[in-house]
C-alpha atoms as a PDB file:
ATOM      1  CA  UNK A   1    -165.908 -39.301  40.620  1.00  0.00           C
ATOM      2  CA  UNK A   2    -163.501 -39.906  43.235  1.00  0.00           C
ATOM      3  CA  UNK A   3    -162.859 -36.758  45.793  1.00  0.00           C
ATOM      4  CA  UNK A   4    -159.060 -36.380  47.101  1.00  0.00           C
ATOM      5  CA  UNK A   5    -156.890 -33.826  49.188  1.00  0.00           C
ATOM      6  CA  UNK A   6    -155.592 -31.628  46.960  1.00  0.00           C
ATOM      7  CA  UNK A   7    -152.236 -32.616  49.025  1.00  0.00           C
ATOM      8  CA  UNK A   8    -153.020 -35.695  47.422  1.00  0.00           C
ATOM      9  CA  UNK A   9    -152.114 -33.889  44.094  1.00  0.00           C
ATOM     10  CA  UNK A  10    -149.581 -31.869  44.984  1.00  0.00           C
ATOM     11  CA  UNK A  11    -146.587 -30.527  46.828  1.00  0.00           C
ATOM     12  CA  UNK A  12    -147.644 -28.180  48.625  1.00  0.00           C
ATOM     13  CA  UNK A  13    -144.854 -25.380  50.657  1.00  0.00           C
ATOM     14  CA  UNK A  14    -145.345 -21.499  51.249  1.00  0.00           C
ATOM     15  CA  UNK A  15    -143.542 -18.653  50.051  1.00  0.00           C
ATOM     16  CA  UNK A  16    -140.116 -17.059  51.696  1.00  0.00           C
ATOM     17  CA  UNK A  17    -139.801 -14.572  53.862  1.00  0.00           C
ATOM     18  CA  UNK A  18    -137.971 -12.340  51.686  1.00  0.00           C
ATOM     19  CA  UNK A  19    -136.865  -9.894  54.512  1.00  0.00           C
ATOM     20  CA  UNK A  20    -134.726 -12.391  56.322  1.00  0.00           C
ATOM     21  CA  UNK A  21    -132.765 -12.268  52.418  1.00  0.00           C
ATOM     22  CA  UNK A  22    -132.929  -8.962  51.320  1.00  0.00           C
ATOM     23  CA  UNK A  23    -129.826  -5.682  52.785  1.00  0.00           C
ATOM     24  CA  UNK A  24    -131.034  -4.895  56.189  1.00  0.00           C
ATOM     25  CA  UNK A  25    -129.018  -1.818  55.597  1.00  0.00           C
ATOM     26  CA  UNK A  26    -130.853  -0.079  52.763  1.00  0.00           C
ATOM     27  CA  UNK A  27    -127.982   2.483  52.389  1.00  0.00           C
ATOM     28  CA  UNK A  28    -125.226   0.279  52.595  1.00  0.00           C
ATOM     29  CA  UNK A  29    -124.239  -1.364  49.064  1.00  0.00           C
ATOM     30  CA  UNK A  30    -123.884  -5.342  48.782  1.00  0.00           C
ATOM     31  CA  UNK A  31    -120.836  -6.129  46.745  1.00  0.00           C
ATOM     32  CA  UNK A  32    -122.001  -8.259  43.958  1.00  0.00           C
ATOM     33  CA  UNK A  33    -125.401  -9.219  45.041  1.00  0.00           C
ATOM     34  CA  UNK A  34    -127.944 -11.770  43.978  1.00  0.00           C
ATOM     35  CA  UNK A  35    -130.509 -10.045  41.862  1.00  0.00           C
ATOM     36  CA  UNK A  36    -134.039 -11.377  41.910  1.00  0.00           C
ATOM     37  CA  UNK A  37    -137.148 -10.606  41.219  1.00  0.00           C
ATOM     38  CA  UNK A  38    -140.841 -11.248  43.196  1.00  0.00           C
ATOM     39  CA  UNK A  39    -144.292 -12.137  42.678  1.00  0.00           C
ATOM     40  CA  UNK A  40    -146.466  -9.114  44.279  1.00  0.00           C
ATOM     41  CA  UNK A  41    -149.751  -9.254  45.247  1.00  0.00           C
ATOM     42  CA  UNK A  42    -151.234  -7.139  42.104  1.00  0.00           C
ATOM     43  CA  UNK A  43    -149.216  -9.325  39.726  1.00  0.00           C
ATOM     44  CA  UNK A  44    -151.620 -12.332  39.938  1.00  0.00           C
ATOM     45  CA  UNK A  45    -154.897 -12.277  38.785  1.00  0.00           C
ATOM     46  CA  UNK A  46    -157.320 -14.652  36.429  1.00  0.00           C
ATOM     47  CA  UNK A  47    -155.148 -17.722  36.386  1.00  0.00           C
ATOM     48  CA  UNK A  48    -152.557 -15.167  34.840  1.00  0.00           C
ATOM     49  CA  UNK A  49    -149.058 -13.318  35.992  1.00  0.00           C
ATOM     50  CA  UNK A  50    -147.996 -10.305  34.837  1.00  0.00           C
ATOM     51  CA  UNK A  51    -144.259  -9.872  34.496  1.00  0.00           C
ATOM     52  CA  UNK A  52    -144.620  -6.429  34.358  1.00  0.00           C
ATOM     53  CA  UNK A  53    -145.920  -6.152  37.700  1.00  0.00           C
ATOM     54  CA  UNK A  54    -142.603  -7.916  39.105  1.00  0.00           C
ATOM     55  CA  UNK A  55    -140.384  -6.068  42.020  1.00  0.00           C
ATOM     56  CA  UNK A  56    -136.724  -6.241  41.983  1.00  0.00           C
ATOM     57  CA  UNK A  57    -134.993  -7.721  44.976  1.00  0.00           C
ATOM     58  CA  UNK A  58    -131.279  -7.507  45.493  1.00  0.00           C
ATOM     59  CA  UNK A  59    -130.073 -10.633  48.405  1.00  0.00           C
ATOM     60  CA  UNK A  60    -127.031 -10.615  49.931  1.00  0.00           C
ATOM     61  CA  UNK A  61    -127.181 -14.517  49.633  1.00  0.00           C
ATOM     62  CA  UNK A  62    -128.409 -17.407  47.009  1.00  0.00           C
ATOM     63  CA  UNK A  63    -131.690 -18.126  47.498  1.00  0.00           C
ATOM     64  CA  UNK A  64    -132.874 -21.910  48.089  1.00  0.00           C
ATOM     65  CA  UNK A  65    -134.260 -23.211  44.579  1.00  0.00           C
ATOM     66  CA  UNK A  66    -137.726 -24.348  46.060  1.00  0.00           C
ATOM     67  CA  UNK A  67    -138.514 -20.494  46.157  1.00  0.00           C
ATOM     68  CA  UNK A  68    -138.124 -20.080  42.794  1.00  0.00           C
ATOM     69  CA  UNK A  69    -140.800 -20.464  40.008  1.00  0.00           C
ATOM     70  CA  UNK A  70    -140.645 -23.312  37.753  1.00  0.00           C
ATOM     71  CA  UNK A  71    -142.807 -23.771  34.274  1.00  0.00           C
ATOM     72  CA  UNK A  72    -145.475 -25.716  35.188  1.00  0.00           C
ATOM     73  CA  UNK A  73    -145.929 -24.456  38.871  1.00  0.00           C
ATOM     74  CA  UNK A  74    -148.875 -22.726  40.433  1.00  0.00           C
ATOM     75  CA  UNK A  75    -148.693 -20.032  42.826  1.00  0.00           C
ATOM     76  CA  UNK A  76    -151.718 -18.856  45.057  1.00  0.00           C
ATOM     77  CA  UNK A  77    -152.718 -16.295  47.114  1.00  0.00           C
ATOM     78  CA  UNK A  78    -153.106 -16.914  50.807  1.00  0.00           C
ATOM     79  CA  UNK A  79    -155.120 -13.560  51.461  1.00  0.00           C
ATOM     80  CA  UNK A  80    -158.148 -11.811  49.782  1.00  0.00           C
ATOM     81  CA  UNK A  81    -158.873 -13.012  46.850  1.00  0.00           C
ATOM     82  CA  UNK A  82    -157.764 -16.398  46.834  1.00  0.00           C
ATOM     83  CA  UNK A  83    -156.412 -16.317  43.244  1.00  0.00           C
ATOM     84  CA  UNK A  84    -154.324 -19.221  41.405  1.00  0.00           C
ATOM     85  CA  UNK A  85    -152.072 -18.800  38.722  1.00  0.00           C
ATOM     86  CA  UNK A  86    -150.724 -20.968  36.242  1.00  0.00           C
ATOM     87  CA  UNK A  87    -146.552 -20.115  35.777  1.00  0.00           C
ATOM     88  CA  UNK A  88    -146.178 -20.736  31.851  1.00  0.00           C
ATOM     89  CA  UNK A  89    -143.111 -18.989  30.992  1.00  0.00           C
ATOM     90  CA  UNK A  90    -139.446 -19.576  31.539  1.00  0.00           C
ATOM     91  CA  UNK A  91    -137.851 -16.939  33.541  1.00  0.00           C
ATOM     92  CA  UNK A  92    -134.940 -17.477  35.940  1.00  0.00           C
ATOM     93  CA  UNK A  93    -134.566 -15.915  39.440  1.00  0.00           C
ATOM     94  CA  UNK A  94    -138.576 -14.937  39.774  1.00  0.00           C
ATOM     95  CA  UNK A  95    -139.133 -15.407  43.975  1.00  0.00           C
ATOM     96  CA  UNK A  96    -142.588 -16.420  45.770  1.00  0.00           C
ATOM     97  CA  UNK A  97    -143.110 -14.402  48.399  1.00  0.00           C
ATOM     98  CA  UNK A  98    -144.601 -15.566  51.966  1.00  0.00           C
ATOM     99  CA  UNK A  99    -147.782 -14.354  51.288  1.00  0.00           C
ATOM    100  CA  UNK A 100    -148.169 -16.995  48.112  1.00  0.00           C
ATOM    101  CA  UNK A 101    -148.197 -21.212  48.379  1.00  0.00           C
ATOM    102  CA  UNK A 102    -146.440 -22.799  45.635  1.00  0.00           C
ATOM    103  CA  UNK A 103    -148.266 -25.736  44.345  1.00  0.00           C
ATOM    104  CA  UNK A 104    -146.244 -28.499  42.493  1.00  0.00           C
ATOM    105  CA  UNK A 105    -148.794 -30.878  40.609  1.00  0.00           C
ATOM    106  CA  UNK A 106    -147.483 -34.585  40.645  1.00  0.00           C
ATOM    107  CA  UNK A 107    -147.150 -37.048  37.494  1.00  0.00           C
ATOM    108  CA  UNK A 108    -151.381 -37.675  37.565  1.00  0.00           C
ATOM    109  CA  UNK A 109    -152.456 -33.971  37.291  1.00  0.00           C
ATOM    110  CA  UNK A 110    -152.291 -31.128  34.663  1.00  0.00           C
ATOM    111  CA  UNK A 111    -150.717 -28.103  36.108  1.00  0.00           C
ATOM    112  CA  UNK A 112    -152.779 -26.275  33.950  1.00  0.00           C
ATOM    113  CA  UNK A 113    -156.350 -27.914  34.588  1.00  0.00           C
ATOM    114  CA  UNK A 114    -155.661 -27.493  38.547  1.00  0.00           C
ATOM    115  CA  UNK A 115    -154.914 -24.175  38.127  1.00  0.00           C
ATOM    116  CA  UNK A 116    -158.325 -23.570  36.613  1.00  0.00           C
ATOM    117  CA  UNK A 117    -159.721 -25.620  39.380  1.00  0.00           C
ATOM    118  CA  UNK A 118    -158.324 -23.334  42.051  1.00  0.00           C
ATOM    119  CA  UNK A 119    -160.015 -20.496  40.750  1.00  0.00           C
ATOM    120  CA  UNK A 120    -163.319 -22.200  40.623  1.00  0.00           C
ATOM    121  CA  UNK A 121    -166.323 -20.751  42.657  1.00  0.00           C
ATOM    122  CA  UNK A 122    -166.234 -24.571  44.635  1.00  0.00           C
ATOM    123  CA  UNK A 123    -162.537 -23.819  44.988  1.00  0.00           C
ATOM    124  CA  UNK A 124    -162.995 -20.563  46.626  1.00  0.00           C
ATOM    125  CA  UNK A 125    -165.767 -21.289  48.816  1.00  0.00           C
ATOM    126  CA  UNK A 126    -163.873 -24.337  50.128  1.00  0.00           C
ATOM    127  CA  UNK A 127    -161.327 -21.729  50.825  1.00  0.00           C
ATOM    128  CA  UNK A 128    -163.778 -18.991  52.652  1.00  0.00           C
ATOM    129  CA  UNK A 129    -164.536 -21.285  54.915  1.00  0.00           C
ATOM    130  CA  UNK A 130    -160.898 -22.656  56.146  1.00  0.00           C
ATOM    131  CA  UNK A 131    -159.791 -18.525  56.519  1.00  0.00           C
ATOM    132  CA  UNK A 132    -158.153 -17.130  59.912  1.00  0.00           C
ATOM    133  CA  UNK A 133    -156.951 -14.530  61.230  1.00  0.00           C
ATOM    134  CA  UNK A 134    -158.843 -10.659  62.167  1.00  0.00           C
ATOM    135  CA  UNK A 135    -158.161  -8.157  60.040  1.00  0.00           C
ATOM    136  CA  UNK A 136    -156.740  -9.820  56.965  1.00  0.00           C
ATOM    137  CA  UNK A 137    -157.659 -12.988  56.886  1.00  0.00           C
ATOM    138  CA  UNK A 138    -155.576 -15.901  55.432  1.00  0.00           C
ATOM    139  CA  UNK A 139    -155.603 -19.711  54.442  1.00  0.00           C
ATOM    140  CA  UNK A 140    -152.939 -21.432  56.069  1.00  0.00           C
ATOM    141  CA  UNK A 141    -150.653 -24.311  54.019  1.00  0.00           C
ATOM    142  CA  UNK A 142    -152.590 -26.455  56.367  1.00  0.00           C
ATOM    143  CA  UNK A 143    -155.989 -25.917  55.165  1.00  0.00           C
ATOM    144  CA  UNK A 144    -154.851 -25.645  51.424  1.00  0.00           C
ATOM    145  CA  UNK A 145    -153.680 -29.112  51.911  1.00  0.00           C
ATOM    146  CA  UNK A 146    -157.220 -30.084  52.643  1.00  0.00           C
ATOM    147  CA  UNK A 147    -159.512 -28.861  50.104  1.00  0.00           C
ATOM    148  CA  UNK A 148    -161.243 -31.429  48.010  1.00  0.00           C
ATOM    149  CA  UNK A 149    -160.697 -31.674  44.624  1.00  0.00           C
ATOM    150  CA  UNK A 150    -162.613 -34.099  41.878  1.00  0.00           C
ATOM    151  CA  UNK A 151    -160.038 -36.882  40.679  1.00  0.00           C
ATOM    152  CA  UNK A 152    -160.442 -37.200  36.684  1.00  0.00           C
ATOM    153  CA  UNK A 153    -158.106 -39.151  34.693  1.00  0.00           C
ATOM    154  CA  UNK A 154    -154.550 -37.114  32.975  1.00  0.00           C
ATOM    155  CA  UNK A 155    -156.240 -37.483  29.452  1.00  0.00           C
ATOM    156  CA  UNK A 156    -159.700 -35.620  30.191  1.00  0.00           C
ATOM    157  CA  UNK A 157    -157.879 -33.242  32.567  1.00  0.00           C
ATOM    158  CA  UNK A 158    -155.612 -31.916  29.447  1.00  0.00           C
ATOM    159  CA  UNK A 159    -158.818 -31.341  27.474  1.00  0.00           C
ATOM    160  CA  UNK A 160    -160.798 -29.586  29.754  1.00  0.00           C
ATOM    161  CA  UNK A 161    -157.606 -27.592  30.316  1.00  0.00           C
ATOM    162  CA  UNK A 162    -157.499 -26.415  26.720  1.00  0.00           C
ATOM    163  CA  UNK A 163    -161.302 -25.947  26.571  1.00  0.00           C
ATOM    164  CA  UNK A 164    -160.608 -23.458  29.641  1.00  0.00           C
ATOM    165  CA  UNK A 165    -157.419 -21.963  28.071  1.00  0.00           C
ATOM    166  CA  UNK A 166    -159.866 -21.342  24.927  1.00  0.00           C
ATOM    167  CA  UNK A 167    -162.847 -19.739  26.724  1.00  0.00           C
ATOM    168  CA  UNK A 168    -160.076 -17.329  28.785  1.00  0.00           C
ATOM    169  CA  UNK A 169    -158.543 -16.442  25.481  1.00  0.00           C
ATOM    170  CA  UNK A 170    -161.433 -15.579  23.943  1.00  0.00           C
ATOM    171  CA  UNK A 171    -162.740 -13.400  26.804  1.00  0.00           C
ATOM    172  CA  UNK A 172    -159.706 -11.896  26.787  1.00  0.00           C
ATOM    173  CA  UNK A 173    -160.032 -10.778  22.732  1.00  0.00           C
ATOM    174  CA  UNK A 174    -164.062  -9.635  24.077  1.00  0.00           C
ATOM    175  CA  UNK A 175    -162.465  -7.127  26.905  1.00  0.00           C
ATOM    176  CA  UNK A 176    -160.335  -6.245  24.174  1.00  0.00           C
ATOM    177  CA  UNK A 177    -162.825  -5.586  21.415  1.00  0.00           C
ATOM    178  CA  UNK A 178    -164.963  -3.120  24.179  1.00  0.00           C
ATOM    179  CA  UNK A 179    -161.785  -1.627  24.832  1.00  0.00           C
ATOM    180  CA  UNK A 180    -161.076  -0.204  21.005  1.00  0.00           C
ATOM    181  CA  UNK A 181    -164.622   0.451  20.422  1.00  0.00           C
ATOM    182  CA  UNK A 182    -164.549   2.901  23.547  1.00  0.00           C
ATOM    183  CA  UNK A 183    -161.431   4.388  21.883  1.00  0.00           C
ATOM    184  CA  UNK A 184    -163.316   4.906  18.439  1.00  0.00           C
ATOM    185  CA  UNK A 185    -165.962   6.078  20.184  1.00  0.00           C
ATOM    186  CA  UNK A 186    -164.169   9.293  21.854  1.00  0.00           C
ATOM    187  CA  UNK A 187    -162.200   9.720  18.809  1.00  0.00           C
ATOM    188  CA  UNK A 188    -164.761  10.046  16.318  1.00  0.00           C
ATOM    189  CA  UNK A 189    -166.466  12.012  19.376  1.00  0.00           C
ATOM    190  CA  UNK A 190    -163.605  14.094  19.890  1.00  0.00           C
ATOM    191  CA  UNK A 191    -163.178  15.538  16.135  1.00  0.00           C
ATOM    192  CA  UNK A 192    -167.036  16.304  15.912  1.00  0.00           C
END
């Protein structure tokens, strides 16, 4: 199999600066503001984003549209741990922060399958190694650009992307299972 840049694959850019968009004033009021809302670091973890984790951000300007999450991209974190997520819901005015690439597949890769890639243990390790910085340290759009990813045809890349989907769903249902069995556990504990 063929080994490419993952540039190769993808459009790579980084996150916004969301400071340089958000009141500098925090008392002052911004008539009729943009409303948005942004990934945080918490929200992204196991190829999955949750909305509920999302931060309200109100701009006193309209944010460029190659900030903003599209179905079908995939975000990453560019500090500890290097985790991918897949973005496969509609929902408008959702902002990626600085501290997150976004990572738009072209016409020969599944969003989805590359996703699942990114959070591979060959993935990561490619990623340890291209890290700087001291104290926190982080992969630069640079390096992402250069990790090497296996080439497989659209077709094969598809299936292996619902074989994945399958395996994380059913994990999923396992943590879940533990979960109510530790509740009947203390229940039936509890009225002893």
């Amino acid at each position: 199999m063929k080994k490419i840049c993952l540039v190769e694959a993808a459009i790579i850019s980084s996150g916004l600066v969301i400071n340089r968009y958000t009141r500098s004033n925090k008392d002052s009021l911004l008539k009729n503001p943009y409303i948005y809302y942004h990934i945080t670091l918490k929200s992204v973890e196991n190829n999955n984003i949750d909305l509920d984790l999302l931060e309200k951000v109100e701009s006193d300007r309209e944010i460029n549209e190659r900030y903003l999450l599209k179905k079908g991209d995939i975000i990453i974190k560019l500090a500890p741990p290097y985790n991918a997520a897949l973005v496969d819901f509609e929902y408008e005015h959702v902002i990626v922060p600085q501290n997150f690439a976004i990572i738009r597949t072209n016409e020969n890769f599944d969003s989805e399958y590359l996703s699942y890639i990114l959070n591979s243990k060959n993935i990561q390790n490619q990623l340890l190694r291209r890290v700087e910085g001291g104290s926190i340290p982080i992969i630069k759009i640079k390096s992402l650009n250069e990790v090497k990813i296996r080439q497989i045809n659209l077709d094969m890349q598809v299936k292996y992307a619902n074989l994945f989907r399958l395996i994380s769903h059913r994990n999923c249902l396992k943590k879940r299972n533990i979960e109510l069995e530790g509740l009947l556990t203390e229940n039936i504990l509890s009225n002893l």
